[in-house]
C-alpha atoms as a PDB file:
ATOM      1  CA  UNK A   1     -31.596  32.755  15.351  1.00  0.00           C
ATOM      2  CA  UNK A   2     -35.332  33.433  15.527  1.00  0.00           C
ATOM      3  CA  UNK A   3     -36.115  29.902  16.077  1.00  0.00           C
ATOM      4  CA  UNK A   4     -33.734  29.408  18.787  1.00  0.00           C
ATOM      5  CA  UNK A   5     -35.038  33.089  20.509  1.00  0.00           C
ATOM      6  CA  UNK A   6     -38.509  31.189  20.449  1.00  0.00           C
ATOM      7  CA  UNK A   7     -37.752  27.790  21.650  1.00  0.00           C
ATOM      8  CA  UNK A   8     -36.300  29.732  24.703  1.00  0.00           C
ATOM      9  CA  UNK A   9     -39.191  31.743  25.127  1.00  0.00           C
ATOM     10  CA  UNK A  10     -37.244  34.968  24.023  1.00  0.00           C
ATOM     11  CA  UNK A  11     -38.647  38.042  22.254  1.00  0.00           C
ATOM     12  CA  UNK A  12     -37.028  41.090  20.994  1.00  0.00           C
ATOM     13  CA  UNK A  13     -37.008  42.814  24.233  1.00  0.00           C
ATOM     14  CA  UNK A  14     -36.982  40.752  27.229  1.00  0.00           C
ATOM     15  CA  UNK A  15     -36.967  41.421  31.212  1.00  0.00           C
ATOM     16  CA  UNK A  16     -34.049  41.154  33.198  1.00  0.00           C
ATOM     17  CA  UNK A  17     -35.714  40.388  36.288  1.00  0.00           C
ATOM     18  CA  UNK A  18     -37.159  37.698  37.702  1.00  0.00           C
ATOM     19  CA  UNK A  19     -38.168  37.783  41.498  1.00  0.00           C
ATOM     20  CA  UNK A  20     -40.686  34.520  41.132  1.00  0.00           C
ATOM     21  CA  UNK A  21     -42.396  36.511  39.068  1.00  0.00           C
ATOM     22  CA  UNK A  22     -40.894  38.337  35.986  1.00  0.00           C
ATOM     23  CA  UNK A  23     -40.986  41.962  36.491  1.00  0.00           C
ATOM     24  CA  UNK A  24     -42.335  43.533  33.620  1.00  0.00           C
ATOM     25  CA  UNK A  25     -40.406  47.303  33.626  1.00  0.00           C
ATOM     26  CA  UNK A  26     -37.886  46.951  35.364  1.00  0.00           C
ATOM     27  CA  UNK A  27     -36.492  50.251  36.415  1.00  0.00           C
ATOM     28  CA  UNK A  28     -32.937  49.860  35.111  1.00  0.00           C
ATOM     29  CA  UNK A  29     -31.651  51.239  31.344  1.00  0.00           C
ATOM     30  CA  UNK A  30     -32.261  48.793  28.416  1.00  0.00           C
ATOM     31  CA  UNK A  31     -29.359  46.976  26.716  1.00  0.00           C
ATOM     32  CA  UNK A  32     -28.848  45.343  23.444  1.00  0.00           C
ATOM     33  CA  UNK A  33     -27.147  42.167  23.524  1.00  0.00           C
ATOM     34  CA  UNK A  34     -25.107  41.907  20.937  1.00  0.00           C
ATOM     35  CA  UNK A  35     -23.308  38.814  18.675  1.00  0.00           C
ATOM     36  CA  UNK A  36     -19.780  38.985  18.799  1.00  0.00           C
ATOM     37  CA  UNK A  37     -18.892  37.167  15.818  1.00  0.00           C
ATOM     38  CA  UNK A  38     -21.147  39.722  13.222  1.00  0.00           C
ATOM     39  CA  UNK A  39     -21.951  42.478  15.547  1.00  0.00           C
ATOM     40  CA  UNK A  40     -25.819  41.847  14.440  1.00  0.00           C
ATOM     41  CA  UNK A  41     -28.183  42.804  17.619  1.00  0.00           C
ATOM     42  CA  UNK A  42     -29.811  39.156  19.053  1.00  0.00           C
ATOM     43  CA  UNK A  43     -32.446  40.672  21.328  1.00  0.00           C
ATOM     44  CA  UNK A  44     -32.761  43.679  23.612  1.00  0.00           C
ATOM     45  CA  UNK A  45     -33.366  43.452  27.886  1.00  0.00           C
ATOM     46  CA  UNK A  46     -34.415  45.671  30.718  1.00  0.00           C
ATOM     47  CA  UNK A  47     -31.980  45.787  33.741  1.00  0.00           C
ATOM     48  CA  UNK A  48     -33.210  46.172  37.163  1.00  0.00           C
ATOM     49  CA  UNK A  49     -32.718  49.219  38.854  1.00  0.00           C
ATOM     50  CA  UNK A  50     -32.393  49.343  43.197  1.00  0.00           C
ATOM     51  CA  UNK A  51     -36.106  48.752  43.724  1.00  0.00           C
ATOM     52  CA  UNK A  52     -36.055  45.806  41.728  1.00  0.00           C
ATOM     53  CA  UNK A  53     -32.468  44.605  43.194  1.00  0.00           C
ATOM     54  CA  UNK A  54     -34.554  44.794  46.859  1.00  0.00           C
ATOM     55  CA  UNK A  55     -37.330  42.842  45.109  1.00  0.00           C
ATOM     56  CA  UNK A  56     -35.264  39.918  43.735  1.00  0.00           C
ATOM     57  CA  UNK A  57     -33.377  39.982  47.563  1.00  0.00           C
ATOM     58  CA  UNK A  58     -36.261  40.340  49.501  1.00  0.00           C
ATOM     59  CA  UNK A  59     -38.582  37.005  46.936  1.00  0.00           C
ATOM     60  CA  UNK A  60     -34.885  34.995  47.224  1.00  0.00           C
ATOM     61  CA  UNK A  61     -35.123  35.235  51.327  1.00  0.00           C
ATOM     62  CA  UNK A  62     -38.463  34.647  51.330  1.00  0.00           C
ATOM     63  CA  UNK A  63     -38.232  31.090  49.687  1.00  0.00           C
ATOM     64  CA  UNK A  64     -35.248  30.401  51.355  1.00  0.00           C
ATOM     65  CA  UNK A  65     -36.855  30.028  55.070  1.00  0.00           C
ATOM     66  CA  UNK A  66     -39.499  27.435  53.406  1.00  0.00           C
ATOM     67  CA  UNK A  67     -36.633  25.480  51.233  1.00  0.00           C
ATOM     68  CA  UNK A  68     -34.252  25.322  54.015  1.00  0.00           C
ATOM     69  CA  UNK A  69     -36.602  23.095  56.215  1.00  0.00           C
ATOM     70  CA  UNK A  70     -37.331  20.673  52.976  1.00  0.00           C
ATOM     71  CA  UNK A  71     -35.246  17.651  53.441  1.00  0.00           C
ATOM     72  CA  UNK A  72     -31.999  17.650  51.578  1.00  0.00           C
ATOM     73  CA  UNK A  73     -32.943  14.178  49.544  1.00  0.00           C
ATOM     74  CA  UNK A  74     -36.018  16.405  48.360  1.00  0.00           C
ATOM     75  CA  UNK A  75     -33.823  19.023  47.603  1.00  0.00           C
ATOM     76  CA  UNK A  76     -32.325  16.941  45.484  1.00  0.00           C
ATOM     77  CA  UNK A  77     -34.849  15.211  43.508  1.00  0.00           C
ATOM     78  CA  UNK A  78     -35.812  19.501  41.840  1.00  0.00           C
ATOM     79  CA  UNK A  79     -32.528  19.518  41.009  1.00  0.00           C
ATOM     80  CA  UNK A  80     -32.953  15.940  39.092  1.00  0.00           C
ATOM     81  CA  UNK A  81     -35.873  18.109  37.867  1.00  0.00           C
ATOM     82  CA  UNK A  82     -33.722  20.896  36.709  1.00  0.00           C
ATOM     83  CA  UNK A  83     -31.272  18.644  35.240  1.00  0.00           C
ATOM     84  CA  UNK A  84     -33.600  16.898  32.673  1.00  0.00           C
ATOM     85  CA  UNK A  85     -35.187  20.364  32.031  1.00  0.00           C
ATOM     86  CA  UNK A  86     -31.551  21.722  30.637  1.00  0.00           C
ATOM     87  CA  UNK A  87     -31.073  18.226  28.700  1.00  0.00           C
ATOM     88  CA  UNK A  88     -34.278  19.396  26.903  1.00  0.00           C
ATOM     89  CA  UNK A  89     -32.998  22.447  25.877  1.00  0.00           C
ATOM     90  CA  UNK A  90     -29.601  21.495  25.407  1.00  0.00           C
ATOM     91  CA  UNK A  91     -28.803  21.980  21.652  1.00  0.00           C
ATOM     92  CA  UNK A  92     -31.267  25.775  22.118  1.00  0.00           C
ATOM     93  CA  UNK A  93     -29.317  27.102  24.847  1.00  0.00           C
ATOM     94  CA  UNK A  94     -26.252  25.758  23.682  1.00  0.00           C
ATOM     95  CA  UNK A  95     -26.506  27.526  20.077  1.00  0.00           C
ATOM     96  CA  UNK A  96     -27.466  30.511  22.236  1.00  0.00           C
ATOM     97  CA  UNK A  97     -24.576  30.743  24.252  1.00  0.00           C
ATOM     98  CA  UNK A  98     -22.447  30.605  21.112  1.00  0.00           C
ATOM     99  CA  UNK A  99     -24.352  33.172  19.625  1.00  0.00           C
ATOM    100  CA  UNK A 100     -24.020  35.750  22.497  1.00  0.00           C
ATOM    101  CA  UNK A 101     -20.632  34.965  23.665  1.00  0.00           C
ATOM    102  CA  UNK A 102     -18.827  33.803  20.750  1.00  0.00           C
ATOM    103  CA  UNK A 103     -17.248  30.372  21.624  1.00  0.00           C
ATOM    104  CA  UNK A 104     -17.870  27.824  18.962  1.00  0.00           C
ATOM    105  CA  UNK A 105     -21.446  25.868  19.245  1.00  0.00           C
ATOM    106  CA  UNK A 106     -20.047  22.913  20.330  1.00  0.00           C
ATOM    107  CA  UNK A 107     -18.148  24.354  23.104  1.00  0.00           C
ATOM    108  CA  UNK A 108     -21.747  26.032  23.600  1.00  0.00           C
ATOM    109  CA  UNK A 109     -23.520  22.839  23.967  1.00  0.00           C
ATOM    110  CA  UNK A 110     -20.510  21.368  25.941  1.00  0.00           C
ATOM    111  CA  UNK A 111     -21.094  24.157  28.841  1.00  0.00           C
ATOM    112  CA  UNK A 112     -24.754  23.280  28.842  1.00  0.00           C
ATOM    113  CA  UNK A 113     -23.298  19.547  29.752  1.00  0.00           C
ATOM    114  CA  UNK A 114     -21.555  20.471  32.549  1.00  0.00           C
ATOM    115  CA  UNK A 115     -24.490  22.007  33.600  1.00  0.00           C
ATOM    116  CA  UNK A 116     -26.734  19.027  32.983  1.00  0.00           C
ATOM    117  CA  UNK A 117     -23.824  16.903  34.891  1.00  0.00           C
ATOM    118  CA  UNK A 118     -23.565  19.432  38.167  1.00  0.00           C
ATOM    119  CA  UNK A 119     -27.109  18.653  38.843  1.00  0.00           C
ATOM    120  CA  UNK A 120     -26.282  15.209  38.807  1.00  0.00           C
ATOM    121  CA  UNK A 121     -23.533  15.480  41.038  1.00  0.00           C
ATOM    122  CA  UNK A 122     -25.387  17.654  43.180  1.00  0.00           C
ATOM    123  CA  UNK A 123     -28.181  15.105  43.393  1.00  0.00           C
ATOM    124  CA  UNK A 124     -26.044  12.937  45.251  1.00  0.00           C
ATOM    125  CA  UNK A 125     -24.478  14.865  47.319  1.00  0.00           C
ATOM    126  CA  UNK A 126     -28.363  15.813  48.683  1.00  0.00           C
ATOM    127  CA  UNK A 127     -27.672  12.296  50.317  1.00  0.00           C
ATOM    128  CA  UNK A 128     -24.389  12.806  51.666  1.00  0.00           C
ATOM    129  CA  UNK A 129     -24.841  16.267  53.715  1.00  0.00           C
ATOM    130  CA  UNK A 130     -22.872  14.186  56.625  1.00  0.00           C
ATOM    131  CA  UNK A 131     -22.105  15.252  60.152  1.00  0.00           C
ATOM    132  CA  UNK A 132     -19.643  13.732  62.792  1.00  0.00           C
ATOM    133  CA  UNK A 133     -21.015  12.176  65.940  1.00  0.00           C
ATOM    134  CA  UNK A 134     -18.463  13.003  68.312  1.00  0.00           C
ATOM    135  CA  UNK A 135     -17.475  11.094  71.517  1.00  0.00           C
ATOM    136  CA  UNK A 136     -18.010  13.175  74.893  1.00  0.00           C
ATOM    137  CA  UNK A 137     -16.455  13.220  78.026  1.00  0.00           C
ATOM    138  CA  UNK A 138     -19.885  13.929  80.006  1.00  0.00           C
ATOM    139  CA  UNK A 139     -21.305  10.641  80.908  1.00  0.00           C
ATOM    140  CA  UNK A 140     -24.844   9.826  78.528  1.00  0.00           C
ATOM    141  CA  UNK A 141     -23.936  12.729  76.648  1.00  0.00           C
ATOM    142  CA  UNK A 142     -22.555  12.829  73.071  1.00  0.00           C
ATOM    143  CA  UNK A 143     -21.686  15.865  70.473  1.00  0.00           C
ATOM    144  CA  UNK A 144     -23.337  15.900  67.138  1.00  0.00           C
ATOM    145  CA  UNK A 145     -22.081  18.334  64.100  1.00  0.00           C
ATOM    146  CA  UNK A 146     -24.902  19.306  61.726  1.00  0.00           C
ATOM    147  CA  UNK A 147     -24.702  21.276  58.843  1.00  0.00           C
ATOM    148  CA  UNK A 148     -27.180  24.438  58.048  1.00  0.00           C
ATOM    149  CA  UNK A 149     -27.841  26.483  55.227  1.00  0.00           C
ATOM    150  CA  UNK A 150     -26.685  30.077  54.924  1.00  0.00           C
ATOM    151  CA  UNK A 151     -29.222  31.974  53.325  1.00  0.00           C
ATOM    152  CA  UNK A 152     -29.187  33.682  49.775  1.00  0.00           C
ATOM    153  CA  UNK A 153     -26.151  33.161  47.821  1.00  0.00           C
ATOM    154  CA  UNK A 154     -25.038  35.565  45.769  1.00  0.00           C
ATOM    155  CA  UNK A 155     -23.460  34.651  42.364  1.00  0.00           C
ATOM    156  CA  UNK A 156     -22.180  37.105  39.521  1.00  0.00           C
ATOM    157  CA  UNK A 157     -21.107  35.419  36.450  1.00  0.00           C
ATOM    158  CA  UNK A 158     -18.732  36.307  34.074  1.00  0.00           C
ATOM    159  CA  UNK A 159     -19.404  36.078  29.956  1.00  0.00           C
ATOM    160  CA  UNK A 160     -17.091  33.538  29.030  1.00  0.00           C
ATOM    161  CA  UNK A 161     -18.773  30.881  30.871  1.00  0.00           C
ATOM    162  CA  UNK A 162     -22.286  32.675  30.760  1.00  0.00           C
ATOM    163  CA  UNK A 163     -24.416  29.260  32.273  1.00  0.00           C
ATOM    164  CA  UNK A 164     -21.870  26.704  33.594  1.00  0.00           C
ATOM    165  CA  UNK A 165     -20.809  29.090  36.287  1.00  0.00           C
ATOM    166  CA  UNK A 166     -23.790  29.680  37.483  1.00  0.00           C
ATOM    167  CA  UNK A 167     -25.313  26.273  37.957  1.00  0.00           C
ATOM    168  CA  UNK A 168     -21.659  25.169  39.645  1.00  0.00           C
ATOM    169  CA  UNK A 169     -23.146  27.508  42.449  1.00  0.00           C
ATOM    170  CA  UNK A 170     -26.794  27.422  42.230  1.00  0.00           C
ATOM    171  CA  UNK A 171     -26.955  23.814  42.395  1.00  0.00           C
ATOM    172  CA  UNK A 172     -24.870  22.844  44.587  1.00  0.00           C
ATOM    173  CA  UNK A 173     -26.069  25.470  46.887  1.00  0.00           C
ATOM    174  CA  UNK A 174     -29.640  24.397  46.203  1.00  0.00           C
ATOM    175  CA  UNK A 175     -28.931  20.780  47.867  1.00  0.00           C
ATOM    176  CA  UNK A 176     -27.699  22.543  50.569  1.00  0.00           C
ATOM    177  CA  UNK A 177     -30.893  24.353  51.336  1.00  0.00           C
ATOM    178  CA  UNK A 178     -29.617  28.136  49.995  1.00  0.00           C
ATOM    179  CA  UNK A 179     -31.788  30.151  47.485  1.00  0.00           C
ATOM    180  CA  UNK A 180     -29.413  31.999  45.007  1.00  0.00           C
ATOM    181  CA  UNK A 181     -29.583  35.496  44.065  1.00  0.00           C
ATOM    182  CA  UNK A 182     -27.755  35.532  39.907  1.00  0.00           C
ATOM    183  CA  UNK A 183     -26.367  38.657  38.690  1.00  0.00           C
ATOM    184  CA  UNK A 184     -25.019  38.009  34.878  1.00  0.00           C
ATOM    185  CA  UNK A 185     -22.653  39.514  33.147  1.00  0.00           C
ATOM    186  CA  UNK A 186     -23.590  42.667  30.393  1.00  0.00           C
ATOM    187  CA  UNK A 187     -22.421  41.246  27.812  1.00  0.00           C
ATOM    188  CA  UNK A 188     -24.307  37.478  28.030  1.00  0.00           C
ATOM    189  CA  UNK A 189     -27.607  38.519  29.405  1.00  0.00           C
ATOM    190  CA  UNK A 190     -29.798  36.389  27.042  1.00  0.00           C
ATOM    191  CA  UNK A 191     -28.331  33.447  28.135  1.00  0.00           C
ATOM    192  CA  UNK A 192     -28.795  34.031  32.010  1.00  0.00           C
ATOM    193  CA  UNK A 193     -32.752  34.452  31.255  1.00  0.00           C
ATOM    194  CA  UNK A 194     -33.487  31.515  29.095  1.00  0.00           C
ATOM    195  CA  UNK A 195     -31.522  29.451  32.102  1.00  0.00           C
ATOM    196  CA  UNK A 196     -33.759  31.208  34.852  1.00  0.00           C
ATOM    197  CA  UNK A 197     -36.934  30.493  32.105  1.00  0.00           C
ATOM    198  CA  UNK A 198     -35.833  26.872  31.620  1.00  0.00           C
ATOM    199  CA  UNK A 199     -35.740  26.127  35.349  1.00  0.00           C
ATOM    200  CA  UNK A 200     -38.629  28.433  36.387  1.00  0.00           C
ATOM    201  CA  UNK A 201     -41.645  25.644  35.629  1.00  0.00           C
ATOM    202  CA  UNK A 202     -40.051  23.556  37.737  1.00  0.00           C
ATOM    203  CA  UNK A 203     -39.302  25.682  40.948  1.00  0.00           C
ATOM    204  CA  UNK A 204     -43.114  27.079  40.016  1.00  0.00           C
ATOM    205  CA  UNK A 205     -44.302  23.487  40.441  1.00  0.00           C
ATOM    206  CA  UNK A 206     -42.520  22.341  43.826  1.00  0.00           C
ATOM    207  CA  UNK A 207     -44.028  25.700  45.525  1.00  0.00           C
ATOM    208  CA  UNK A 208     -40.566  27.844  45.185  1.00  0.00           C
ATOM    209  CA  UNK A 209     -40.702  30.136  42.138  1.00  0.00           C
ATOM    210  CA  UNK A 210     -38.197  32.123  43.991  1.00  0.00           C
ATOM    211  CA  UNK A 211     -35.459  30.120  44.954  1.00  0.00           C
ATOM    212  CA  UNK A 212     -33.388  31.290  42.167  1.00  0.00           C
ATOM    213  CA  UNK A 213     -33.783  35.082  41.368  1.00  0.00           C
ATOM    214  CA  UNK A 214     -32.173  37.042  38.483  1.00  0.00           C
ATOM    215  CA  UNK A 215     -30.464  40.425  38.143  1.00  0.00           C
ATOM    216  CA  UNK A 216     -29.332  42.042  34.983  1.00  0.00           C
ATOM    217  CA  UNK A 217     -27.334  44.921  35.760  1.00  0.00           C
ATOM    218  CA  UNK A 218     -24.514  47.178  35.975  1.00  0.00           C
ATOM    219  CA  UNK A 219     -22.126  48.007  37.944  1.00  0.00           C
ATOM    220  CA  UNK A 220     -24.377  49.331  40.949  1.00  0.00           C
ATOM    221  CA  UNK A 221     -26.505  46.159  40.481  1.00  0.00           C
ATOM    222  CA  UNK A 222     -22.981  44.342  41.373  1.00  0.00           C
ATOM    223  CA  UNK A 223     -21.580  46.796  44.141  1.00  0.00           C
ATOM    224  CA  UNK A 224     -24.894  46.773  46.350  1.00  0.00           C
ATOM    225  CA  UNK A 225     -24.879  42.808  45.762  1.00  0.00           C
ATOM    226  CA  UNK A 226     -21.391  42.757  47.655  1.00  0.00           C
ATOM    227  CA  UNK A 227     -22.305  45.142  49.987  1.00  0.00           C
ATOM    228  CA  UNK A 228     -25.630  43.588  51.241  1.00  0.00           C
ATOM    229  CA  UNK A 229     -25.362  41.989  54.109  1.00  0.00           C
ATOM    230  CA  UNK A 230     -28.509  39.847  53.699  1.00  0.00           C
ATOM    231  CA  UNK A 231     -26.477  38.236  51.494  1.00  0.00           C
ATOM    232  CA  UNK A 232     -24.061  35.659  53.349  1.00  0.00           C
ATOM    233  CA  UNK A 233     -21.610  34.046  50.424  1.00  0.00           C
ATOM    234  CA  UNK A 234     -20.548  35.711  46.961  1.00  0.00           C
ATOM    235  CA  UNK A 235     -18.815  33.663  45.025  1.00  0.00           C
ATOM    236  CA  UNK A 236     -17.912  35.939  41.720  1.00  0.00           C
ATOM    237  CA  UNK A 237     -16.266  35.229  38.398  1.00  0.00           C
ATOM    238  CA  UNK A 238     -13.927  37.526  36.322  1.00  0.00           C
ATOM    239  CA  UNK A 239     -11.188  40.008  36.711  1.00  0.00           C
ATOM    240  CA  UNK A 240      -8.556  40.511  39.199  1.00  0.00           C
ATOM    241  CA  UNK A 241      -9.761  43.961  39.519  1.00  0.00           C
ATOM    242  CA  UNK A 242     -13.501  43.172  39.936  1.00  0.00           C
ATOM    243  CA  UNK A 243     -12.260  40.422  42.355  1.00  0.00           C
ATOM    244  CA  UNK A 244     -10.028  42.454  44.423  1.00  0.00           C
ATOM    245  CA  UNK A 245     -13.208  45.320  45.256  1.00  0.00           C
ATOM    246  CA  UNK A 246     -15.952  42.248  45.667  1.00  0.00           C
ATOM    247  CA  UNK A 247     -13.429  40.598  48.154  1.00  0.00           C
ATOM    248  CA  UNK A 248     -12.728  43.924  50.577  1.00  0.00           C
ATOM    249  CA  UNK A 249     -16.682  44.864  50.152  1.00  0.00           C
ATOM    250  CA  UNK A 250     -17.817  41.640  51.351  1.00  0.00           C
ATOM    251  CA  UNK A 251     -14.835  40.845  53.917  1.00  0.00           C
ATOM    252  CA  UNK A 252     -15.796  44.287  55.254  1.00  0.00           C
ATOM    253  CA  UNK A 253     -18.733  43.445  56.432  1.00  0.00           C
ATOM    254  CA  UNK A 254     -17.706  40.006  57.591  1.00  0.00           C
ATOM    255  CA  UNK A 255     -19.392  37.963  54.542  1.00  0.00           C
ATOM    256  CA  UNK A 256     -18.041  35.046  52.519  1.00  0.00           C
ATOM    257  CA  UNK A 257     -16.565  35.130  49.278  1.00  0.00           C
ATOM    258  CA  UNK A 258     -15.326  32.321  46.486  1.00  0.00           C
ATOM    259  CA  UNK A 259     -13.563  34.399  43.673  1.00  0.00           C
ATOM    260  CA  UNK A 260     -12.735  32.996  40.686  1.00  0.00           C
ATOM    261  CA  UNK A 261     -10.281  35.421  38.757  1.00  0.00           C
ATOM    262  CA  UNK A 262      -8.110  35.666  35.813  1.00  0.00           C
ATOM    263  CA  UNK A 263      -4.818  34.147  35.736  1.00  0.00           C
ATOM    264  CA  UNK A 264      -1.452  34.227  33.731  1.00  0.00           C
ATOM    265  CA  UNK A 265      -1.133  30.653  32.594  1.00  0.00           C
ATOM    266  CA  UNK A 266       2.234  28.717  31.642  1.00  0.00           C
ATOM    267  CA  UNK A 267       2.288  25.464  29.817  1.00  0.00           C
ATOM    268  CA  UNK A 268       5.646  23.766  30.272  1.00  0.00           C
ATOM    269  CA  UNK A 269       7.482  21.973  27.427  1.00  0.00           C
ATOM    270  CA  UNK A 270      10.343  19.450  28.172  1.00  0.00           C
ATOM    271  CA  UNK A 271      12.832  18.285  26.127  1.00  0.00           C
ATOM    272  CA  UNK A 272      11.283  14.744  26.372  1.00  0.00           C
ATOM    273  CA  UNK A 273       7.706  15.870  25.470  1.00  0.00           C
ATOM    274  CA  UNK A 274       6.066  14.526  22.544  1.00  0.00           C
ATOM    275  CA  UNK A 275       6.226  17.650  20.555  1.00  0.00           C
ATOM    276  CA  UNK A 276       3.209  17.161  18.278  1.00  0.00           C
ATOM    277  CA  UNK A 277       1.152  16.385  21.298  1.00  0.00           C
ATOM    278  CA  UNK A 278       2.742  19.552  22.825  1.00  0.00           C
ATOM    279  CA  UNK A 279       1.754  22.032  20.172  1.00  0.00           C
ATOM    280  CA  UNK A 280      -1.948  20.628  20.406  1.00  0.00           C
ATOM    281  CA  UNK A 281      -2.391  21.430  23.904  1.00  0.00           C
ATOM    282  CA  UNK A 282      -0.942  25.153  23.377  1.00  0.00           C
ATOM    283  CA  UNK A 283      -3.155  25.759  20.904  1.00  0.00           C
ATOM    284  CA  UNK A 284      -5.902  24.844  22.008  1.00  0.00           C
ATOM    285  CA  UNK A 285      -5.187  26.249  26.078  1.00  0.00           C
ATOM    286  CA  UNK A 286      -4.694  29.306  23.770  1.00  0.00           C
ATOM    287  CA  UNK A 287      -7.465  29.852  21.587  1.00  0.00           C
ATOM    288  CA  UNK A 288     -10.279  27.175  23.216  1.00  0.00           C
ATOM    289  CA  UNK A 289     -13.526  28.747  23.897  1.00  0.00           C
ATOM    290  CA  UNK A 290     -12.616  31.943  21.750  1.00  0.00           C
ATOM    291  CA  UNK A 291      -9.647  32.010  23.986  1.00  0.00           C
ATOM    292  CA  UNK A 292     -11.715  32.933  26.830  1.00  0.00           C
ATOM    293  CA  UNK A 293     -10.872  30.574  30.173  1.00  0.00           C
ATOM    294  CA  UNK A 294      -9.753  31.244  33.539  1.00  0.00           C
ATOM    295  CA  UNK A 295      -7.488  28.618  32.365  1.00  0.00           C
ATOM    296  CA  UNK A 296      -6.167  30.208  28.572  1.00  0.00           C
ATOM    297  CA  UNK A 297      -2.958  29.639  28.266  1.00  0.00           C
ATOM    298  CA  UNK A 298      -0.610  32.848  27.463  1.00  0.00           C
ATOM    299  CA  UNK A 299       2.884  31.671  28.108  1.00  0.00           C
ATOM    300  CA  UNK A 300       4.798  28.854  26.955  1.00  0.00           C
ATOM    301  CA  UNK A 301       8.229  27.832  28.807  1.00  0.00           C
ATOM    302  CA  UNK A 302      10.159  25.719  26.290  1.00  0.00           C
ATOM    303  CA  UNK A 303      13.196  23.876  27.466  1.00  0.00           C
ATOM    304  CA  UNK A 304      16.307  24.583  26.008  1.00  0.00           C
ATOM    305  CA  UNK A 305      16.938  21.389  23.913  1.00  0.00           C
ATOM    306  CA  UNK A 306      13.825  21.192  22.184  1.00  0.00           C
ATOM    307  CA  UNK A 307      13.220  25.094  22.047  1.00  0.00           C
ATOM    308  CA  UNK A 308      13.812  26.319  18.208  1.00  0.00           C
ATOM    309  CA  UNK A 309      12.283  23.254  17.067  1.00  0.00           C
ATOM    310  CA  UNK A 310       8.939  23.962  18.741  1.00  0.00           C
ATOM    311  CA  UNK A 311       8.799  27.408  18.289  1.00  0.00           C
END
């Protein structure tokens, strides 16, 4: 575990804040991140407190209005950049998302991938931010559409996914010409630092250290992100509940959200379905990734015929 805390450049207690610079006492209570599997403490971290929220808001706008103007194919080739920095750390940040949120390492690693392959999807669509040229009815005259960027995304991140969520928004919205404001989850804080310290050299080097800012926090931390209205998109990840207040706070003030919530899964079994095959995909909807998805399955609906076999 050591080993892994150090190839990440992780210590024993560790800031939660990052606002282009790392803020070394932050204002917020300290947590202890803890291993699900053995309940053995990994590592310890400050979260921010209001002043530091401001700070992190305040650095994120700031490199917005100089990223914005950067051409989108640019944009692109950091995120190439960011890419190949997570494929060199894929089997450390892996292991230490299966260390602080429990899935299997594998399934660890695997997130990381998706991660790795966003930023190559978002790499091409830096050369595909299209707009319509429109015909007009005014003679010499024609209508153009072209797209700009909104500002500082927010993104809060639940545990089960504790890096793959976050780089579906960040770097997408990076291509796009948005700086991104992360607030983690509690539980998986370790996780959302070694990502912001893996991808930190290379926003350093292109002039934008604070494109993508970090907030560990609580519940205030996640209440005055919705509420800000410096803050034009959410997109959040987790419960109904939490969904359900981010949604009114920031339709209330006329902001954008993308909520991605829990659900109540069926799989559906047919008389004609390969039964073996079947059983596979329930267990493994079930109990995949510590049975911790969006997607988990929790009901099976078993067609009559086939129905006391199955079960």
């Amino acid at each position: 575990m050591n080993e892994i805390l150090k190839e990440l450049g992780l210590s024993d207690v560790n800031s939660g804040v990052f606002t282009g610079e790392w803020v070394a006492t932050p204002a917020g209570e300290t947590i202890a991140s803890i291993n699900p599997a053995t309940g053995e403490e990994i590592a310890r971290v400050m979260m921010a407190g209001p002043a530091d929220y401001s700070a992190a808001v305040a650095s994120a706008q700031a490199a917005f209005e100089a990223w914005r103007v950067m051409p989108a194919p640019k944009r692109g080739e950091v995120v190439r950049q960011i890419g190949n920095a997570l494929r060199e750390k894929k089997a450390a940040l892996g292991a230490l998302v299966a260390l602080e949120m429990g899935k299997i390492r594998a399934e660890g690693e695997g997130e990381v991938q998706e991660m790795i392959d966003i930023a190559d999807f978002a790499v091409g669509v830096s050369r595909q931010l299209y707009g319509l040229t429109i015909a007009s009815e005014r003679p010499n005259h024609r209508m153009m559409e072209q797209w700009h960027p909104l500002g500082v995304v927010g993104v809060i991140s639940a545990f089960n996914f504790p890096v793959a969520v976050w780089s579906w928004n960040a770097l997408l919205a990076a291509v796009c010409g948005d700086s991104v404001l992360w607030k983690p989850s509690e539980e998986t804080p370790l996780t959302a630092i070694a990502v912001t310290r893996i991808v930190e050299p290379v926003l350093r080097a292109h002039g934008v250290p604070g494109l993508f800012t970090l907030v560990v926090g609580g519940r205030d931390i996640g209440e005055a992100l919705a509420a800000d209205r410096r803050i034009p998109l959410v997109s959040a990840t987790g419960s109904c509940a939490m969904g359900r207040a981010v949604g009114q706070t920031v339709a209330a003030r006329l902001g954008r959200s993308l909520l991605e919530l829990g659900g109540n899964n069926a799989l559906i079994v047919l008389d004609d379905a390969n039964l073996e095959l079947a059983l596979r995909a329930v267990l493994f909807g079930a109990v995949g990734t510590a049975g911790q998805r969006c997607t988990t399955t929790r009901r099976v609906l078993v067609q009559k015929g086939v129905a006391e076999e199955f079960t």
